[in-house]
Each structure stands twice: as structure tokens, then as C-alpha cells.
Protein backbone atom coordinates (compact mmCIF):
# COMPACT_ATOMS: atom_id res chain seq x y z
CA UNK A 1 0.00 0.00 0.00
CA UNK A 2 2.49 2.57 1.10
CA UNK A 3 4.76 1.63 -2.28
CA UNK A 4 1.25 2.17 -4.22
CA UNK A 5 0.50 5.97 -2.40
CA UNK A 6 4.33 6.77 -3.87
CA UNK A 7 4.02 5.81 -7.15
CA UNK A 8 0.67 7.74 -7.08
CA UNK A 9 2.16 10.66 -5.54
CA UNK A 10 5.62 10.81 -7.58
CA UNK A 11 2.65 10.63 -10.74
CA UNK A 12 0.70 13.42 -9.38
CA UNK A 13 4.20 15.64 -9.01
CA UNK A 14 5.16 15.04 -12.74
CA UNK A 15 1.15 16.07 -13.43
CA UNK A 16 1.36 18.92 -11.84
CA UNK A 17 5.14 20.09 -13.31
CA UNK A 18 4.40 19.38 -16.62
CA UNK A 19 1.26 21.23 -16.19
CA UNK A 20 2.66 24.32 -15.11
CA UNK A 21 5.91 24.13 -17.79
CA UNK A 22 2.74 24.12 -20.57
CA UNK A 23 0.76 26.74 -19.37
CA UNK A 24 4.15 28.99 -18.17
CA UNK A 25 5.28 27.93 -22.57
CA UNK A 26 1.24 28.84 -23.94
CA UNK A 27 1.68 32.18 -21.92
CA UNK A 28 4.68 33.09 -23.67
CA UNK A 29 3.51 32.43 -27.10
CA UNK A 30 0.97 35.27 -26.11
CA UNK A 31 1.74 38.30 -28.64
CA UNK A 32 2.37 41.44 -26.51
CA UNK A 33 2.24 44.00 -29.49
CA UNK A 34 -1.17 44.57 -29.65
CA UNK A 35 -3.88 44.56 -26.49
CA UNK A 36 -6.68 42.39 -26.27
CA UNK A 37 -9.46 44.86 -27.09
CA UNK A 38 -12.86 43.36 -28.54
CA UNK A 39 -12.34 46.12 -31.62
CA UNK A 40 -15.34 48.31 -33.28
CA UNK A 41 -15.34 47.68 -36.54
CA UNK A 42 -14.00 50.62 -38.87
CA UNK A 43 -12.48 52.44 -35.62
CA UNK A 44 -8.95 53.52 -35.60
CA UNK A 45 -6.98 52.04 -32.86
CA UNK A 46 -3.94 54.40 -31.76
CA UNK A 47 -1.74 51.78 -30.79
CA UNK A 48 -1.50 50.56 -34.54
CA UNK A 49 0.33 53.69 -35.11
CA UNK A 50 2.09 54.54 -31.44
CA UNK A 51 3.31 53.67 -28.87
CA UNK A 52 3.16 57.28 -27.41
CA UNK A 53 -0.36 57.31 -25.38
CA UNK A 54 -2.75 60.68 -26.48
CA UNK A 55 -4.34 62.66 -24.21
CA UNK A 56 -6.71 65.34 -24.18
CA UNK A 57 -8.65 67.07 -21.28
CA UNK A 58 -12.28 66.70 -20.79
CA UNK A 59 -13.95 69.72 -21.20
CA UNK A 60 -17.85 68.48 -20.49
CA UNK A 61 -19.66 66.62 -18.49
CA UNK A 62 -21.19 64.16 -21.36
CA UNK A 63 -22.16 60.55 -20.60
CA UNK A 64 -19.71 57.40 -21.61
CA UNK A 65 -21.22 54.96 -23.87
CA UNK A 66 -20.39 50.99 -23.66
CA UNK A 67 -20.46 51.50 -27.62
CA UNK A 68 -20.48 54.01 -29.94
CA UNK A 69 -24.13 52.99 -30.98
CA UNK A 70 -24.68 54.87 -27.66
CA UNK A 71 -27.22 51.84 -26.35
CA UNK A 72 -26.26 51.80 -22.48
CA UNK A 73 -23.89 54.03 -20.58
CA UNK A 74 -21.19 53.00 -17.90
CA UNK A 75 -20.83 56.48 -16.73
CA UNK A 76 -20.68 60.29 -16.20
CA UNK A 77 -17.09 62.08 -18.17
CA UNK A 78 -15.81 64.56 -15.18
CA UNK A 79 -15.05 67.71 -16.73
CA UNK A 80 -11.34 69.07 -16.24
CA UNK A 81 -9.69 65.79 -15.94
CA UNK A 82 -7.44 64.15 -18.67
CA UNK A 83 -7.91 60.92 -20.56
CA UNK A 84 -6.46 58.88 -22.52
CA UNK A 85 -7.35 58.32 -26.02
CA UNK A 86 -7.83 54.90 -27.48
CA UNK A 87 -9.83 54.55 -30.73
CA UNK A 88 -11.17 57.06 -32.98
CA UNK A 89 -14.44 56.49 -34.98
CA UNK A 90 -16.19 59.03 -37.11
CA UNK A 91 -17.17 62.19 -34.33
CA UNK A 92 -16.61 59.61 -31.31
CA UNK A 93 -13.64 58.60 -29.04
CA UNK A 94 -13.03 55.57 -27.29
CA UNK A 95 -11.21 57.33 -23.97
CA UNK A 96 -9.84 55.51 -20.41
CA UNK A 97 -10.21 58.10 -17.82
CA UNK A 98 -12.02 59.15 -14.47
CA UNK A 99 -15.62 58.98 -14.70
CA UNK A 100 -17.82 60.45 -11.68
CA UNK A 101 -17.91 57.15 -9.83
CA UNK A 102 -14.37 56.02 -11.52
CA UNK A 103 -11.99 54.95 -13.81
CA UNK A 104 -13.74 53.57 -16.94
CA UNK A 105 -13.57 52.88 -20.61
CA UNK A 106 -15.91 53.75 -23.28
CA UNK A 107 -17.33 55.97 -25.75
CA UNK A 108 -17.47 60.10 -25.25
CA UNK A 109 -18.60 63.14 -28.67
CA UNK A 110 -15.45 64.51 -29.96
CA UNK A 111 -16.89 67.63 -28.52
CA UNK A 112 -16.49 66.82 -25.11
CA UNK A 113 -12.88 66.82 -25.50
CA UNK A 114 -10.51 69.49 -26.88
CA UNK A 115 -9.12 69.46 -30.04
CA UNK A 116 -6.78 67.01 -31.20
CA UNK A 117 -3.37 68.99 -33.06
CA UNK A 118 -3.87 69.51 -36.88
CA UNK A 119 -0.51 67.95 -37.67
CA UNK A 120 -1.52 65.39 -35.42
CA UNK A 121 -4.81 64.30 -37.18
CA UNK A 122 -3.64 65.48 -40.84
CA UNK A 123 -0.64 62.45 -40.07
CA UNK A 124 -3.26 60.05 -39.12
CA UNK A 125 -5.49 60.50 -41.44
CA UNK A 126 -2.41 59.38 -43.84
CA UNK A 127 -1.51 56.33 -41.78
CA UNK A 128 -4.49 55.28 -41.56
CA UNK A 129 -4.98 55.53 -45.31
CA UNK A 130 -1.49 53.38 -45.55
CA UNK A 131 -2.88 51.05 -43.45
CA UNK A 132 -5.53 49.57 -45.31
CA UNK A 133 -3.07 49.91 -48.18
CA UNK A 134 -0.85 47.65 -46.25
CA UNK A 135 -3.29 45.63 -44.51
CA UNK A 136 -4.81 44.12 -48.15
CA UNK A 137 -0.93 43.65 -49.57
CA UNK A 138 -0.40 41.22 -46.37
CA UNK A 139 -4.02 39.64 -46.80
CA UNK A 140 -2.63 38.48 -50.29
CA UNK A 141 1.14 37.93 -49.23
CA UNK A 142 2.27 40.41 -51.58
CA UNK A 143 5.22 43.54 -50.99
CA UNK A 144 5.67 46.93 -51.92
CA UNK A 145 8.12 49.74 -52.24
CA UNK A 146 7.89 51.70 -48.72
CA UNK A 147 6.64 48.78 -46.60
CA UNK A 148 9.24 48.41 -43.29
CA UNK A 149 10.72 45.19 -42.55
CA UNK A 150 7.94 43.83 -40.44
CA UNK A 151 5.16 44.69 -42.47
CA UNK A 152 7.13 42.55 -45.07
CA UNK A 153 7.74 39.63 -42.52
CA UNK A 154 4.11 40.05 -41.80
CA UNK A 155 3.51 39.28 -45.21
CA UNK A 156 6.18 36.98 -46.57
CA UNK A 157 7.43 35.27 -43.60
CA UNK A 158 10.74 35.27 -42.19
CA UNK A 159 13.23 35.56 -44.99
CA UNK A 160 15.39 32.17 -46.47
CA UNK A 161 18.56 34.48 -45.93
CA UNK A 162 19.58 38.04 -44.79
CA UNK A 163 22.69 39.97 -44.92
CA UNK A 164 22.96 43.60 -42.79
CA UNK A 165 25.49 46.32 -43.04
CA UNK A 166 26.02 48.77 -41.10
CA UNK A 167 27.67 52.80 -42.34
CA UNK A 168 27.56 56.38 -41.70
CA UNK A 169 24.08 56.27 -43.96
CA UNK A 170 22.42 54.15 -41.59
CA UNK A 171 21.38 50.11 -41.60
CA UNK A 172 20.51 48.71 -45.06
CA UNK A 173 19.52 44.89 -44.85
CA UNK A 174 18.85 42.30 -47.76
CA UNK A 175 16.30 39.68 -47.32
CA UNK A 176 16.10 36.83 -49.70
CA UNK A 177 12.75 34.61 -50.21
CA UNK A 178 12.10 31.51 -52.20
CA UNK A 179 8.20 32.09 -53.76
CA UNK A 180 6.04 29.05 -54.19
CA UNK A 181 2.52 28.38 -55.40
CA UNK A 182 0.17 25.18 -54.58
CA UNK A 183 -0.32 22.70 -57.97
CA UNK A 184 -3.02 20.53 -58.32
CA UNK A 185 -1.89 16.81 -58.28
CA UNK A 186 -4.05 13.97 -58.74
CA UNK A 187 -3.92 10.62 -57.72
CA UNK A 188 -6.18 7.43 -57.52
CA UNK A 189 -7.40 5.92 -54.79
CA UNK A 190 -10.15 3.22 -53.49
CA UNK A 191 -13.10 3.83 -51.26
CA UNK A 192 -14.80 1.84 -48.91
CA UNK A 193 -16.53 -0.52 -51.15
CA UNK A 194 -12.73 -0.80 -53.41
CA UNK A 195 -13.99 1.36 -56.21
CA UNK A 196 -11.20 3.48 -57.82
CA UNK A 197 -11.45 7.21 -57.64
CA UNK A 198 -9.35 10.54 -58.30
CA UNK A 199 -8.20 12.34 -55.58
CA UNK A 200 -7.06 16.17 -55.69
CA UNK A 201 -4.12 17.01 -53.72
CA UNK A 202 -1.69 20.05 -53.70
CA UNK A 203 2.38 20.40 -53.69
CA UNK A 204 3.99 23.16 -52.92
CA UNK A 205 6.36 24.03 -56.09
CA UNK A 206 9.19 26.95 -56.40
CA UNK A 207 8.24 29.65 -58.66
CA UNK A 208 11.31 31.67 -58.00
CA UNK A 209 13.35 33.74 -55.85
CA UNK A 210 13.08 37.49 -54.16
CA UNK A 211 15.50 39.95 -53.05
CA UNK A 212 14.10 42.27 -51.36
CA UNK A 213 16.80 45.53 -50.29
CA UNK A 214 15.54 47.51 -46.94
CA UNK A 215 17.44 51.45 -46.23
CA UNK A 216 16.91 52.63 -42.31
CA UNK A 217 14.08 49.57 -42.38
CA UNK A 218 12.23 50.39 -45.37
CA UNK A 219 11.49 48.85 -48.40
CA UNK A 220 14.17 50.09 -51.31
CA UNK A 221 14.29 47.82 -53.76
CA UNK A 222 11.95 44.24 -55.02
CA UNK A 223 14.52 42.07 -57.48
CA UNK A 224 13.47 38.98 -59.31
CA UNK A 225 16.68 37.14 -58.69
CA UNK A 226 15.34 33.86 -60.01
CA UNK A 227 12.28 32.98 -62.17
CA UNK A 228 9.08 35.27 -62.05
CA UNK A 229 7.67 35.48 -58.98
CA UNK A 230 6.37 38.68 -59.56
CA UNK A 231 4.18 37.50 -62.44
CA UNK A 232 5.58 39.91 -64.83
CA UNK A 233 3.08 42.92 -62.76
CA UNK A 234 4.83 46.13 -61.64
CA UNK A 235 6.25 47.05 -58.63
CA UNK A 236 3.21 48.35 -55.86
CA UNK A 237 4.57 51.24 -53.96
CA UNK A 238 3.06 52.34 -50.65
CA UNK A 239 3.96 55.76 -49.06
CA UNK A 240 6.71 55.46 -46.40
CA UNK A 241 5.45 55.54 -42.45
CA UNK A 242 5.52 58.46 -40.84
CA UNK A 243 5.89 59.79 -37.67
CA UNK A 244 2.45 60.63 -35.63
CA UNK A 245 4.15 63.70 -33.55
């Protein structure tokens, strides 16, 4: 009995360790880039474009929405107090700041707040332009001039091979990608009942190779080093990021 309760025990400790190294590993893959906010659709989120946070002071008392449908509010915006801008979406801001009762997060008028800076909204209005740009050239794991590196991992993956050099210019880096496209194969096979039938599979085969030049992080130059992977279309070209403030 007592040899039994040890062997159970020593089981339960290697349980309960492996347990923990799993769920210590899942937390890690976690991405930390982004937060975990259940997004409104067509809102712009400032932490797409910085990491700097925006705030503006509250200059009425105006209730905070839980949406910007304005269906049910969580609160009371105190006048005079600043807050910190999260999403933007058409007249409305998404805002974490002091409520009457509390902190809280939701959905204020523009008007209640003052003015955002000119250069300010003038350089997001660009970005966010860029995004959507960006955002469909990744959807179809394509590149373009002015993308930055990881926009292009984003799209393409990490690279096959990359050289970097260093000078009084700045960083320049090469990254070099091997293109493929899925083939239709087919091969026969037998169901159940032995009766012969085609079957569609796919291989991956090489279409060619990309070098792809980055300057300070941007995308230079796209070169066909091998093949066309490019399908004989022209270079896209996105405008370069810019700086919010």
C-alpha cells in the first residue's frame, strides 16, 4: 500500500510540473504587441500607429457609452480631468479616464474633448490611409516599395537568408525569399466498397526567388533574382510611415 501511495504521488508531481511548464510555454507564445481589445469595426486604434499614449482634457460633463451605438452608458465624463485616447471612430472617441464614480472605458462626442493637433490628425489620417493599403498587400502575401521590414515579414514570412550592413548612412539589410505556389496533383485511390477514384491534392512548387533591399528599415528595392515570382506585374509602392508627432 504505502509503495502504491508513492508511485501515485511521484505521478501526481510530474502532473502537476508538466502542467505548469505548458501553461508557463502557452503564456509566452501570447503576442504582446497589440492589447486584447474586442475592436469596433472601422475604428482607428492608436496603438497601430504609437506607442506614445494621447491625451486630451475633458472639457464636459457628457455621458460614456459601452459602444459608440450609444445603447447603455457606464458612466458620467468629469469635466477638467485628462484621458487617454484609445480609438477614434467618425465624431466619437473611445477614452480611459475618471468617470464620476471612476476609472472607466468607453465611448465620449469629440466635442467633449478638446481638439486634437492639426498635424496630429492630418498624419493620421495618412496612416491610416497606408494602413488599409498595407493591410490588403499582407491579406494576399504580396510587398511593396515603402513597406518596413515587419510589415514585409508580416507578409512573406521570415526571410530564407539576410545579410545587414552597417555605415555612416544608416542600416541597409537584404532579405532573400524563395516564392512558391500550390499545384493541383491527382492521384487514384479506393473507397470503402474498393472502387477506384481521383483524388485532388496540392504540392507546394518553387516559382522563384526574391530579393528584397531595406534602407533605415524600409522597403528600397523588389529584385526577381530567379524565375518570375512577380508575375511579370509592376512594382506596388506604398507611401513610407511616418511619424504621428
Amino acid at each position: 500500500m504505502r509503495i502504491y501511495r508513492s508511485i501515485r504521488g511521484k505521478r501526481f508531481f510530474i502532473f502537476i510540473t508538466y502542467f505548469l511548464i505548458c501553461s508557463s510555454f502557452a503564456i509566452a507564445l501570447i503576442p504582446k504587441d497589440k492589447s486584447n481589445l474586442n475592436r469596433e469595426k472601422e475604428a482607428l486604434y492608436l496603438e497601430d500607429f504609437t506607442e506614445e499614449p494621447v491625451i486630451l482634457m475633458a472639457q464636459k460633463q457628457v455621458p460614456i457609452y459601452v459602444s459608440p451605438q450609444r445603447k447603455r452608458a457606464v458612466g458620467q465624463l468629469k469635466k477638467g480631468k485628462k484621458v487617454t485616447i484609445i480609438a477614434m471612430l467618425n465624431n466619437q472617441f473611445f477614452i480611459k479616464g475618471l468617470a464620476l464614480h471612476g476609472q472607466v472605458k468607453g465611448w465620449v462626442t469629440q466635442l467633449a474633448l478638446e481638439q486634437l493637433d492639426k498635424t496630429f490628425s492630418d498624419n493620421l489620417r495618412v496612416l491610416s490611409k497606408r494602413k488599409k493599403i498595407v493591410d490588403d498587400l499582407i491579406k494576399n502575401q504580396q510587398i511593396a516599395l515603402g513597406m518596413n521590414t515587419n510589415e514585409v515579414i508580416a507578409s512573406m514570412g521570415k526571410p530564407n537568408k539576410k545579410n545587414s550592413k552597417l555605415d555612416r548612412e544608416g542600416r541597409s539589410d537584404v532579405y532573400e525569399y524563395s516564392t512558391f505556389e500550390r499545384v493541383a496533383q491527382y492521384r487514384l485511390r479506393r473507397d470503402g466498397l474498393g472502387n477506384l477514384f481521383k483524388q485532388k491534392y496540392y504540392v507546394k512548387m518553387e516559382t522563384g526567388k526574391l530579393s528584397v533591399k531595406f534602407n533605415n528599415n524600409i522597403v528600397e528595392s523588389i529584385e526577381e533574382t530567379e524565375g518570375n515570382p512577380l508575375g511579370g506585374q509592376n512594382v506596388k509602392i506604398v507611401p513610407i510611415p511616418i511619424e504621428l508627432f
